[in-house]
N, C-alpha and C. Protein backbone atom coordinates (compact mmCIF):
# COMPACT_ATOMS: atom_id res chain seq x y z
N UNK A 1 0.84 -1.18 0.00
CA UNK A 1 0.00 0.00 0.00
C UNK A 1 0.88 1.24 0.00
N UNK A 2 0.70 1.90 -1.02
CA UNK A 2 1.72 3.05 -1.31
C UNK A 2 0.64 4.42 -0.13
N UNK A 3 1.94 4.65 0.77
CA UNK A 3 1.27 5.85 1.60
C UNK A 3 0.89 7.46 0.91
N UNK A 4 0.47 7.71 1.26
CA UNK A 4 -0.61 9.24 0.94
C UNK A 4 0.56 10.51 1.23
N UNK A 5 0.82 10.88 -0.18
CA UNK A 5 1.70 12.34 -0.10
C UNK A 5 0.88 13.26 0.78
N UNK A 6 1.76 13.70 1.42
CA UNK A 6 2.40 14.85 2.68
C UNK A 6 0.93 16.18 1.91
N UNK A 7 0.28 15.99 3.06
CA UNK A 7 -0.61 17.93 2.79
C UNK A 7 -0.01 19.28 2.25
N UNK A 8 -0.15 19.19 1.30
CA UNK A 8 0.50 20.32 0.82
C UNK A 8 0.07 21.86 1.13
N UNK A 9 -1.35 21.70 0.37
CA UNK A 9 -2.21 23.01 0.34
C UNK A 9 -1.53 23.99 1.40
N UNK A 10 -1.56 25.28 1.34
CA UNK A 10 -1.49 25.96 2.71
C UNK A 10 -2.50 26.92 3.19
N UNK A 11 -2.75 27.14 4.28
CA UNK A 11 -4.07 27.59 4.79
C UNK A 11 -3.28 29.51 4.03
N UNK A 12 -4.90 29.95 3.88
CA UNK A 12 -4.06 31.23 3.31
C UNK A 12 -3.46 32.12 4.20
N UNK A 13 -3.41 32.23 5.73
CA UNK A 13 -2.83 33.02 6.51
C UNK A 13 -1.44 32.46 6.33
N UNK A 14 -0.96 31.54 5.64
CA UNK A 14 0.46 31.24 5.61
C UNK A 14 1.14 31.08 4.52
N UNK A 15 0.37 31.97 3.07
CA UNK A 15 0.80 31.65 2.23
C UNK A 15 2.35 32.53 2.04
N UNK A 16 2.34 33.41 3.05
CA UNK A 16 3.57 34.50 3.04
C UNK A 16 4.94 33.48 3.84
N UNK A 17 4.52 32.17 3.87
CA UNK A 17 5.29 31.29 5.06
C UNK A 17 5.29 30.04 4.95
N UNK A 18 5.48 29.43 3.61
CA UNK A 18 5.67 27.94 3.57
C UNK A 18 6.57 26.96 3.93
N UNK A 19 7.61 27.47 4.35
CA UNK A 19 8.78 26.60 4.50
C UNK A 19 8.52 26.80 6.63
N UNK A 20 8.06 28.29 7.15
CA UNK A 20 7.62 28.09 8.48
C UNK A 20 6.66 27.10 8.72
N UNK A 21 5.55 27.20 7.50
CA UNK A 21 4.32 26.05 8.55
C UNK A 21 4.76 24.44 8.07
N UNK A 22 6.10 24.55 7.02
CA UNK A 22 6.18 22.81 6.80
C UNK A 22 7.29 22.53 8.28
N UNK A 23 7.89 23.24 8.88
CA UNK A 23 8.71 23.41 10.24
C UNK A 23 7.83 23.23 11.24
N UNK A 24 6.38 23.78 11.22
CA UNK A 24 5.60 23.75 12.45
C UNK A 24 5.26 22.28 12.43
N UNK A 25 4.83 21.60 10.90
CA UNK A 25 4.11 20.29 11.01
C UNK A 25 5.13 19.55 11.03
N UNK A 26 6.44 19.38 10.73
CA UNK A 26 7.10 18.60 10.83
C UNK A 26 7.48 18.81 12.36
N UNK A 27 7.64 19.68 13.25
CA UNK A 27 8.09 19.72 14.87
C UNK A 27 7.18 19.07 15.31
N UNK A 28 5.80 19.16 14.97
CA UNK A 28 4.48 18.61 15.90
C UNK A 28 4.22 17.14 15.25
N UNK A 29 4.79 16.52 14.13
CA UNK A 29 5.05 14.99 13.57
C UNK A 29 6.34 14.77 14.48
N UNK A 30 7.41 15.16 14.24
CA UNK A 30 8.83 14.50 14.77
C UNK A 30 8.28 14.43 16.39
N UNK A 31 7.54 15.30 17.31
CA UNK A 31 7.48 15.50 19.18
C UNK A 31 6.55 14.30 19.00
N UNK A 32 5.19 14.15 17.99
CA UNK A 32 4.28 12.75 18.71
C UNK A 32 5.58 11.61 18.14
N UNK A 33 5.81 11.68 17.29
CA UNK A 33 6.58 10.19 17.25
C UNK A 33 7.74 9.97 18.16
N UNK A 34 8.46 11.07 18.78
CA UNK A 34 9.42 11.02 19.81
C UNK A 34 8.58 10.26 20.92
N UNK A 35 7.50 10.89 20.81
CA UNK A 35 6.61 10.47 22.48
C UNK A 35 6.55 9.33 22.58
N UNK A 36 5.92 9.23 21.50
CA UNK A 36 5.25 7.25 21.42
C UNK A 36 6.36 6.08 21.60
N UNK A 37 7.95 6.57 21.21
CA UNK A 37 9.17 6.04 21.51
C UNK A 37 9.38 5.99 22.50
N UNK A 38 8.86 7.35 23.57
CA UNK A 38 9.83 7.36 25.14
C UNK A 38 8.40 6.37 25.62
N UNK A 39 7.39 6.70 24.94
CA UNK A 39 6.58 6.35 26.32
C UNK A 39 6.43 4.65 26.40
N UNK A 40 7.38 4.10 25.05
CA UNK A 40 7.65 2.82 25.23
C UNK A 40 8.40 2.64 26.36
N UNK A 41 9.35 3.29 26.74
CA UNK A 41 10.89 3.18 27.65
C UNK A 41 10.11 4.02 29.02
N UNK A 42 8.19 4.64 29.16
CA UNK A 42 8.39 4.71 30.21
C UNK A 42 8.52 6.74 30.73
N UNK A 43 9.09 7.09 29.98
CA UNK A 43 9.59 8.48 29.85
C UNK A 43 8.12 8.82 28.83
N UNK A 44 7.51 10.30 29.45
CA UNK A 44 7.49 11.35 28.90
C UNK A 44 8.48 12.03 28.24
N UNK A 45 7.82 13.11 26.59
CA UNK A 45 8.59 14.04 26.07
C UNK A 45 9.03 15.04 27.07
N UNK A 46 10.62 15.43 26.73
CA UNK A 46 11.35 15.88 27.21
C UNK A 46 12.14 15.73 28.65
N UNK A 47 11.65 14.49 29.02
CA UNK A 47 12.50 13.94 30.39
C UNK A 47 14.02 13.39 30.13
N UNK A 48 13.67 12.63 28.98
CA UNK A 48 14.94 12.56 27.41
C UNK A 48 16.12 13.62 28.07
N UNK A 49 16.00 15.09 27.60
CA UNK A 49 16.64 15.99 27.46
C UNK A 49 17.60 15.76 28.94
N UNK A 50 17.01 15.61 29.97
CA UNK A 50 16.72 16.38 31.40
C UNK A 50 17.86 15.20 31.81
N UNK A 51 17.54 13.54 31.07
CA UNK A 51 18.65 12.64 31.24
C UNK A 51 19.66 12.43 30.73
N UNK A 52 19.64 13.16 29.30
CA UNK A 52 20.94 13.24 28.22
C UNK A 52 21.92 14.05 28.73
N UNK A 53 21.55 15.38 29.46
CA UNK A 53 22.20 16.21 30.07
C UNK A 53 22.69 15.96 31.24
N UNK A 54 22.30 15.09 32.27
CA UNK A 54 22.46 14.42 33.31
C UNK A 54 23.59 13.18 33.38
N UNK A 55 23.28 12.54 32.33
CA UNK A 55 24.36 11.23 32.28
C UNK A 55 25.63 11.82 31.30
N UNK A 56 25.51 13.74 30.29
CA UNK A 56 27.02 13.57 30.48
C UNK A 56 27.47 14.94 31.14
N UNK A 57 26.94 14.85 31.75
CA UNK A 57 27.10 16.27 32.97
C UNK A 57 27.04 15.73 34.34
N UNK A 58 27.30 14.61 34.50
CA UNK A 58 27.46 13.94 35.76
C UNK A 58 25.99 15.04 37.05
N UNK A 59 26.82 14.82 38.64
CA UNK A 59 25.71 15.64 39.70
C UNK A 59 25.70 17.41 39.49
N UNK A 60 24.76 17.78 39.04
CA UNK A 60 24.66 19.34 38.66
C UNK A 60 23.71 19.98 39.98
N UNK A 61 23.83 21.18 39.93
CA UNK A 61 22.38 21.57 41.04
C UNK A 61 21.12 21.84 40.01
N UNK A 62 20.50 21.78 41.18
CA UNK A 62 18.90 21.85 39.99
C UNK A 62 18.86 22.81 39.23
N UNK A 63 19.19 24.15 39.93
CA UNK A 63 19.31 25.48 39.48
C UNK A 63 19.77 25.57 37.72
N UNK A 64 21.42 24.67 38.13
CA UNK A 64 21.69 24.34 36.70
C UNK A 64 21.32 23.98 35.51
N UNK A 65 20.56 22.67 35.89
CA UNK A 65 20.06 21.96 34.87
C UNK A 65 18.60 22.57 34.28
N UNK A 66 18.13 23.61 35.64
CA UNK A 66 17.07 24.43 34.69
C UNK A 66 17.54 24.94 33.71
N UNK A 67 18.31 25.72 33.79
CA UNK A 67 18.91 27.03 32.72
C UNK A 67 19.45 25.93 31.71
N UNK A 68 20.04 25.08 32.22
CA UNK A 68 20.88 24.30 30.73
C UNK A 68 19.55 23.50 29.86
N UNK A 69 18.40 23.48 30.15
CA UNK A 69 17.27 22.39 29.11
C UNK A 69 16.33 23.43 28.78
N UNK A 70 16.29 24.75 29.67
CA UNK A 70 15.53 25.61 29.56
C UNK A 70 14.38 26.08 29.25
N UNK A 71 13.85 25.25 30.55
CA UNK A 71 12.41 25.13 30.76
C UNK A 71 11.92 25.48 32.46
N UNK A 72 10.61 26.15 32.19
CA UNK A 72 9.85 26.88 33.40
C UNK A 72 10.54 25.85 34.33
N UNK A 73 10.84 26.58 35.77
CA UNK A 73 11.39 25.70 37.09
C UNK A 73 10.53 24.67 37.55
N UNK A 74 9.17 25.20 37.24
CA UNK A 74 8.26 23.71 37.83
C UNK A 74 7.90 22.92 36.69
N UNK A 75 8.05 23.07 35.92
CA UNK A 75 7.80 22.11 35.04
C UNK A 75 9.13 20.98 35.44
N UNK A 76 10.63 21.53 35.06
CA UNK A 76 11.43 20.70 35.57
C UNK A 76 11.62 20.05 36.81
N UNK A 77 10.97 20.53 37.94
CA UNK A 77 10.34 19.93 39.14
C UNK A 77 10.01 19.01 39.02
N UNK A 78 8.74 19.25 38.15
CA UNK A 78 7.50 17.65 38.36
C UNK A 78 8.40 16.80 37.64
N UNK A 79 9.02 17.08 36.05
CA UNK A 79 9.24 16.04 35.70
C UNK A 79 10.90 15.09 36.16
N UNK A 80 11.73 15.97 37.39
CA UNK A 80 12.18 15.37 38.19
C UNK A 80 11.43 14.52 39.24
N UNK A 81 10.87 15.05 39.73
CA UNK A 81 10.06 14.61 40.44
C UNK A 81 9.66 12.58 39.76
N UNK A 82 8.79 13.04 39.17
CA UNK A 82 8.77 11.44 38.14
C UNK A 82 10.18 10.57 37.71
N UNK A 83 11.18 11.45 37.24
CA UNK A 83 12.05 10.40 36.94
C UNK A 83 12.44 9.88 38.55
N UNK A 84 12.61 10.91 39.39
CA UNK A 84 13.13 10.05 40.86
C UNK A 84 12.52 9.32 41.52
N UNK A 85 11.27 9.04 41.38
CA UNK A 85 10.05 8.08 41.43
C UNK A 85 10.00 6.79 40.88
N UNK A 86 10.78 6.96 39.62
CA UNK A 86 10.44 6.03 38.70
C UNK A 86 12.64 5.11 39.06
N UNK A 87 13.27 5.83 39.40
CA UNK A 87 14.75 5.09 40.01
C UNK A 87 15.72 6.19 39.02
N UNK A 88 15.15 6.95 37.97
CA UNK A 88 16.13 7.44 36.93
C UNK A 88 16.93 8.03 37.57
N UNK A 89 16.61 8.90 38.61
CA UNK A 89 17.50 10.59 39.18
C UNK A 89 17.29 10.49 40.68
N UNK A 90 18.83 10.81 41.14
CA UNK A 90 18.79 11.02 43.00
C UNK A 90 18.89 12.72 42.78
N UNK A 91 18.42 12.78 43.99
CA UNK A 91 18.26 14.43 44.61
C UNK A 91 18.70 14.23 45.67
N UNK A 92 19.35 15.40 46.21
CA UNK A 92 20.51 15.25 47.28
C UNK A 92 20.82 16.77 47.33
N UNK A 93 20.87 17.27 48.80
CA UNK A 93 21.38 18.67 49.16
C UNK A 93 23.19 18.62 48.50
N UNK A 94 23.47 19.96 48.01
CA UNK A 94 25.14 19.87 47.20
C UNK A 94 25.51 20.31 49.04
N UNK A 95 26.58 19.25 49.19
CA UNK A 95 27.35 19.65 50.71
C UNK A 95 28.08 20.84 50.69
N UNK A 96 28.51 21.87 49.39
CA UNK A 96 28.64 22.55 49.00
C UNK A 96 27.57 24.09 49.69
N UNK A 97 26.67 23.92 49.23
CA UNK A 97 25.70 24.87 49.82
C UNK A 97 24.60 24.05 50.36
N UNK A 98 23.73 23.82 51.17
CA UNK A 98 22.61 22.70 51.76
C UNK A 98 21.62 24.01 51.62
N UNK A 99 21.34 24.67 51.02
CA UNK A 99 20.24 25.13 50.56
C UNK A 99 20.31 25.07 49.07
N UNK A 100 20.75 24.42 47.91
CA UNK A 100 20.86 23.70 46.70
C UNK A 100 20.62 22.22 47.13
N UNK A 101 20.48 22.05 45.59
CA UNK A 101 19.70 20.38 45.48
C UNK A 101 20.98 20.17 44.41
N UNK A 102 21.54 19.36 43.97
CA UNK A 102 22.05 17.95 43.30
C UNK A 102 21.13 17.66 43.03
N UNK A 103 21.16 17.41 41.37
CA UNK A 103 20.49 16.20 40.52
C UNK A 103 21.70 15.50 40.03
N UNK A 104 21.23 14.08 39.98
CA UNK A 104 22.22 13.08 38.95
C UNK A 104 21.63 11.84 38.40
N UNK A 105 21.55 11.57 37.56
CA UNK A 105 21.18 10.13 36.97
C UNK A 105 21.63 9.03 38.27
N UNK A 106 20.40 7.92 38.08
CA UNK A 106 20.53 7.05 38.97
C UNK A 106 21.34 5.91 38.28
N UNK A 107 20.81 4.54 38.81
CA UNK A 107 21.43 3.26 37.85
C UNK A 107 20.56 3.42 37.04
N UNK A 108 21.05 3.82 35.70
CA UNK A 108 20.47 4.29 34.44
C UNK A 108 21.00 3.68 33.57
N UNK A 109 21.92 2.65 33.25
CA UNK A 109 22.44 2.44 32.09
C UNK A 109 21.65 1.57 30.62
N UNK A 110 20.63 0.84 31.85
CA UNK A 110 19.81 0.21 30.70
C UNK A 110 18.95 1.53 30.00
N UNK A 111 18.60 2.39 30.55
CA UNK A 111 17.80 3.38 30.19
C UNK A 111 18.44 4.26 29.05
N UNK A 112 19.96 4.47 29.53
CA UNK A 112 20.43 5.05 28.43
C UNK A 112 20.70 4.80 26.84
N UNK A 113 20.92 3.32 27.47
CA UNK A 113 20.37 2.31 25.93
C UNK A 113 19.64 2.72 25.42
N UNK A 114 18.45 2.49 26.02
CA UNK A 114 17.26 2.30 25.54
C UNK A 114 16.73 3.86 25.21
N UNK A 115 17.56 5.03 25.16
CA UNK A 115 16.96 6.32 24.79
C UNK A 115 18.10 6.17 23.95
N UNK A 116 19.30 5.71 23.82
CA UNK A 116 20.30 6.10 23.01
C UNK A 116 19.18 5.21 21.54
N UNK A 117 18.70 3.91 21.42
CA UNK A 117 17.81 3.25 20.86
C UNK A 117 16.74 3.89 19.88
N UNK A 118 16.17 4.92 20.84
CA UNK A 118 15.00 5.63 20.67
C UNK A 118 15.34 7.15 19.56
N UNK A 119 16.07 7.37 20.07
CA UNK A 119 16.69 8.12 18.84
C UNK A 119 17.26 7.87 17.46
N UNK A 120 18.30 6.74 17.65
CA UNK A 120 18.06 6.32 16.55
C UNK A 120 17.34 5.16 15.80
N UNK A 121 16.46 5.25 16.40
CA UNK A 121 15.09 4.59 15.71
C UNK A 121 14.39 5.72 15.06
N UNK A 122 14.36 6.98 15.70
CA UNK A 122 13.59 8.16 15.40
C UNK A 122 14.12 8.50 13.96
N UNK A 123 15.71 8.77 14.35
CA UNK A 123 16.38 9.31 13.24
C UNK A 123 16.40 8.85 12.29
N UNK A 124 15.87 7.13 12.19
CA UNK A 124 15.84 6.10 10.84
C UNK A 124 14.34 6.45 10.06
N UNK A 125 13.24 6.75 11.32
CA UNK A 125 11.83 7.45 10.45
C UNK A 125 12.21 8.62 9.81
N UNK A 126 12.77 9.28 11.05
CA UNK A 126 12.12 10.68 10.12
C UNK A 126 13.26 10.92 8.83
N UNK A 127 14.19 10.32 8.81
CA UNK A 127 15.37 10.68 7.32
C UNK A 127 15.11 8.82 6.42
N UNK A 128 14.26 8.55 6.54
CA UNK A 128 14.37 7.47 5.78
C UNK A 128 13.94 8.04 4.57
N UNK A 129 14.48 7.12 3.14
CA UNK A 129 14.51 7.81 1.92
C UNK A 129 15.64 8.85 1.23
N UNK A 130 16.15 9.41 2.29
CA UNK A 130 17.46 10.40 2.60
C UNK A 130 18.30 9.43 2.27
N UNK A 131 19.92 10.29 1.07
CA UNK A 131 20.47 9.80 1.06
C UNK A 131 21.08 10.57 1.98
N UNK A 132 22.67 9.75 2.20
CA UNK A 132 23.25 10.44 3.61
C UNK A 132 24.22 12.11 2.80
N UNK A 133 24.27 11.93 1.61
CA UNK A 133 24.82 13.39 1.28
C UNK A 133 23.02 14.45 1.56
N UNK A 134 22.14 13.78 1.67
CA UNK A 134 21.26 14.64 1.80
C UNK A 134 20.89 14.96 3.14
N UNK A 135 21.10 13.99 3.94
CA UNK A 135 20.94 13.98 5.20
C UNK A 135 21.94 15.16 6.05
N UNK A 136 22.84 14.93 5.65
CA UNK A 136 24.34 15.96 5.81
C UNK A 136 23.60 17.00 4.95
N UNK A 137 23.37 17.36 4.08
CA UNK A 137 22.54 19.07 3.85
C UNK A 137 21.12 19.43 4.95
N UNK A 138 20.68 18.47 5.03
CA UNK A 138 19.33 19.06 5.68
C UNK A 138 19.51 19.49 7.41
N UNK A 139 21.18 18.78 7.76
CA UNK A 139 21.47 18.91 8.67
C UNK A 139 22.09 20.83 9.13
N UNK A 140 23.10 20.76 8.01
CA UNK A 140 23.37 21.92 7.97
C UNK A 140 22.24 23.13 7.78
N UNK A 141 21.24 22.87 6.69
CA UNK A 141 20.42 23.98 6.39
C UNK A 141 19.90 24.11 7.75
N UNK A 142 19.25 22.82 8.71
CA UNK A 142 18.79 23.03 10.27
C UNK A 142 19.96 24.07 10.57
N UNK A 143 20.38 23.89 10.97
CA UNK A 143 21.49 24.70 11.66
C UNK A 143 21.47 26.01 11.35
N UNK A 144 21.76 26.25 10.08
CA UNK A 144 21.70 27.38 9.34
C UNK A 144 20.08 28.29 9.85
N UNK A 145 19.21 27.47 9.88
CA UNK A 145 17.79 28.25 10.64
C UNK A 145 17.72 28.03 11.79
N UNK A 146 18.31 26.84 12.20
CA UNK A 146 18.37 27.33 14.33
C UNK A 146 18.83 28.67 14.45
N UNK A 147 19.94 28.84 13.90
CA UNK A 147 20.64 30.22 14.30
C UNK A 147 20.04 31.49 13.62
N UNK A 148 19.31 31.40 12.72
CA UNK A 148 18.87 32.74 12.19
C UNK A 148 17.63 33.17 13.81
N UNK A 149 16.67 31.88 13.82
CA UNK A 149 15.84 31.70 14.83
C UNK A 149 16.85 32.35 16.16
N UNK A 150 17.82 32.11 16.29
CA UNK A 150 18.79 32.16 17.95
C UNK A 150 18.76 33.68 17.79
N UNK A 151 19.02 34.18 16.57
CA UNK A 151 19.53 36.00 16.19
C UNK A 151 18.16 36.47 16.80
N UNK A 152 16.53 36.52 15.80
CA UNK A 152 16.02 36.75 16.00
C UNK A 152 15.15 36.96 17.37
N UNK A 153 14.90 35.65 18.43
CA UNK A 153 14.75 35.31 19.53
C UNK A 153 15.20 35.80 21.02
N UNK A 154 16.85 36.50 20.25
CA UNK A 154 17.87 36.25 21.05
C UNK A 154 17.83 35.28 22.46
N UNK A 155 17.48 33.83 22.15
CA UNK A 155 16.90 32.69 23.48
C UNK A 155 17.71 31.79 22.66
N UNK A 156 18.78 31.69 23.01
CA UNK A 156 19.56 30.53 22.01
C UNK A 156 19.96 29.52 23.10
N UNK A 157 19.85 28.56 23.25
CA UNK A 157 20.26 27.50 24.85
C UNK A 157 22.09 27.66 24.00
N UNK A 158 22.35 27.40 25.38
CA UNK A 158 23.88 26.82 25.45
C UNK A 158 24.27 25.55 24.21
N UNK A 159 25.64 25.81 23.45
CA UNK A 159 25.84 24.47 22.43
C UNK A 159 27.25 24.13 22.78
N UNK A 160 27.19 22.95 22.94
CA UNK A 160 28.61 22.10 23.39
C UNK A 160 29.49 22.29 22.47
């Protein structure tokens, strides 16, 4: 069964913006299919982030790891909150200051698999058909519009 080409049409408030609203539908296609991956492994979207940053940033204070995933403080709360519930993340006063918290990945290694897994499972949907000289352009052109986006925004997160 040959699948059904991609919606083209564009609604007319966006005809000044086609390459923005094929970015909006492709972010809101690539986040449900991310989901449906973590929520195999257990994880909500974006807890991912909160552990990628964690297992190679070793014990950070919370404070930190807000600003570094950069997201509202309670949001990163609750969804600490859940991973330390669930065995992913210890919380611990830094002996450093005892009015800071330490976050760190728990015994996580099967987990890290299994998100290291999840990605590239992701990365095999969403570039399948891609050859890899194309894959390597679409990578760069991203880039090339993260950063126009970072100018404009001026909200650019931290890049390793």
């Amino acid at each position: 069964m040959k699948a059904e080409p991609a919606c083209t049409t564009l609604p007319s408030a966006a005809l000044g913006g086609p390459v923005s609203h094929a970015l909006s539908r492709v972010a809101r296609l690539h986040r449900i299919a991310a989901g449906k991956l973590l929520k195999e492994l257990g994880l909500y979207p974006g807890q991912e982030f909160l552990m990628m940053y964690l297992w190679d940033a070793g014990a950070v204070r919370q404070s930190e790891l807000i600003k570094a995933v950069d997201l509202d403080p309670s949001t990163v709360t609750k969804m600490l909150q859940r991973l330390e519930q669930a065995g992913h993340v210890r919380r611990r006063p830094d002996p450093d200051d005892r009015r800071a918290v330490l976050v760190e990945a728990g015994d996580s290694c099967a987990l890290h698999s299994d998100v290291r897994r999840a990605w590239t499972d992701l990365e095999e949907h969403t570039l399948a058909g891609l050859e890899p000289a194309e894959r390597e352009e679409l990578t760069r052109l991203l880039a090339k519009v993260e950063e126009n986006l970072c100018r404009e925004t001026g909200d650019c997160p931290e890049r390793c």
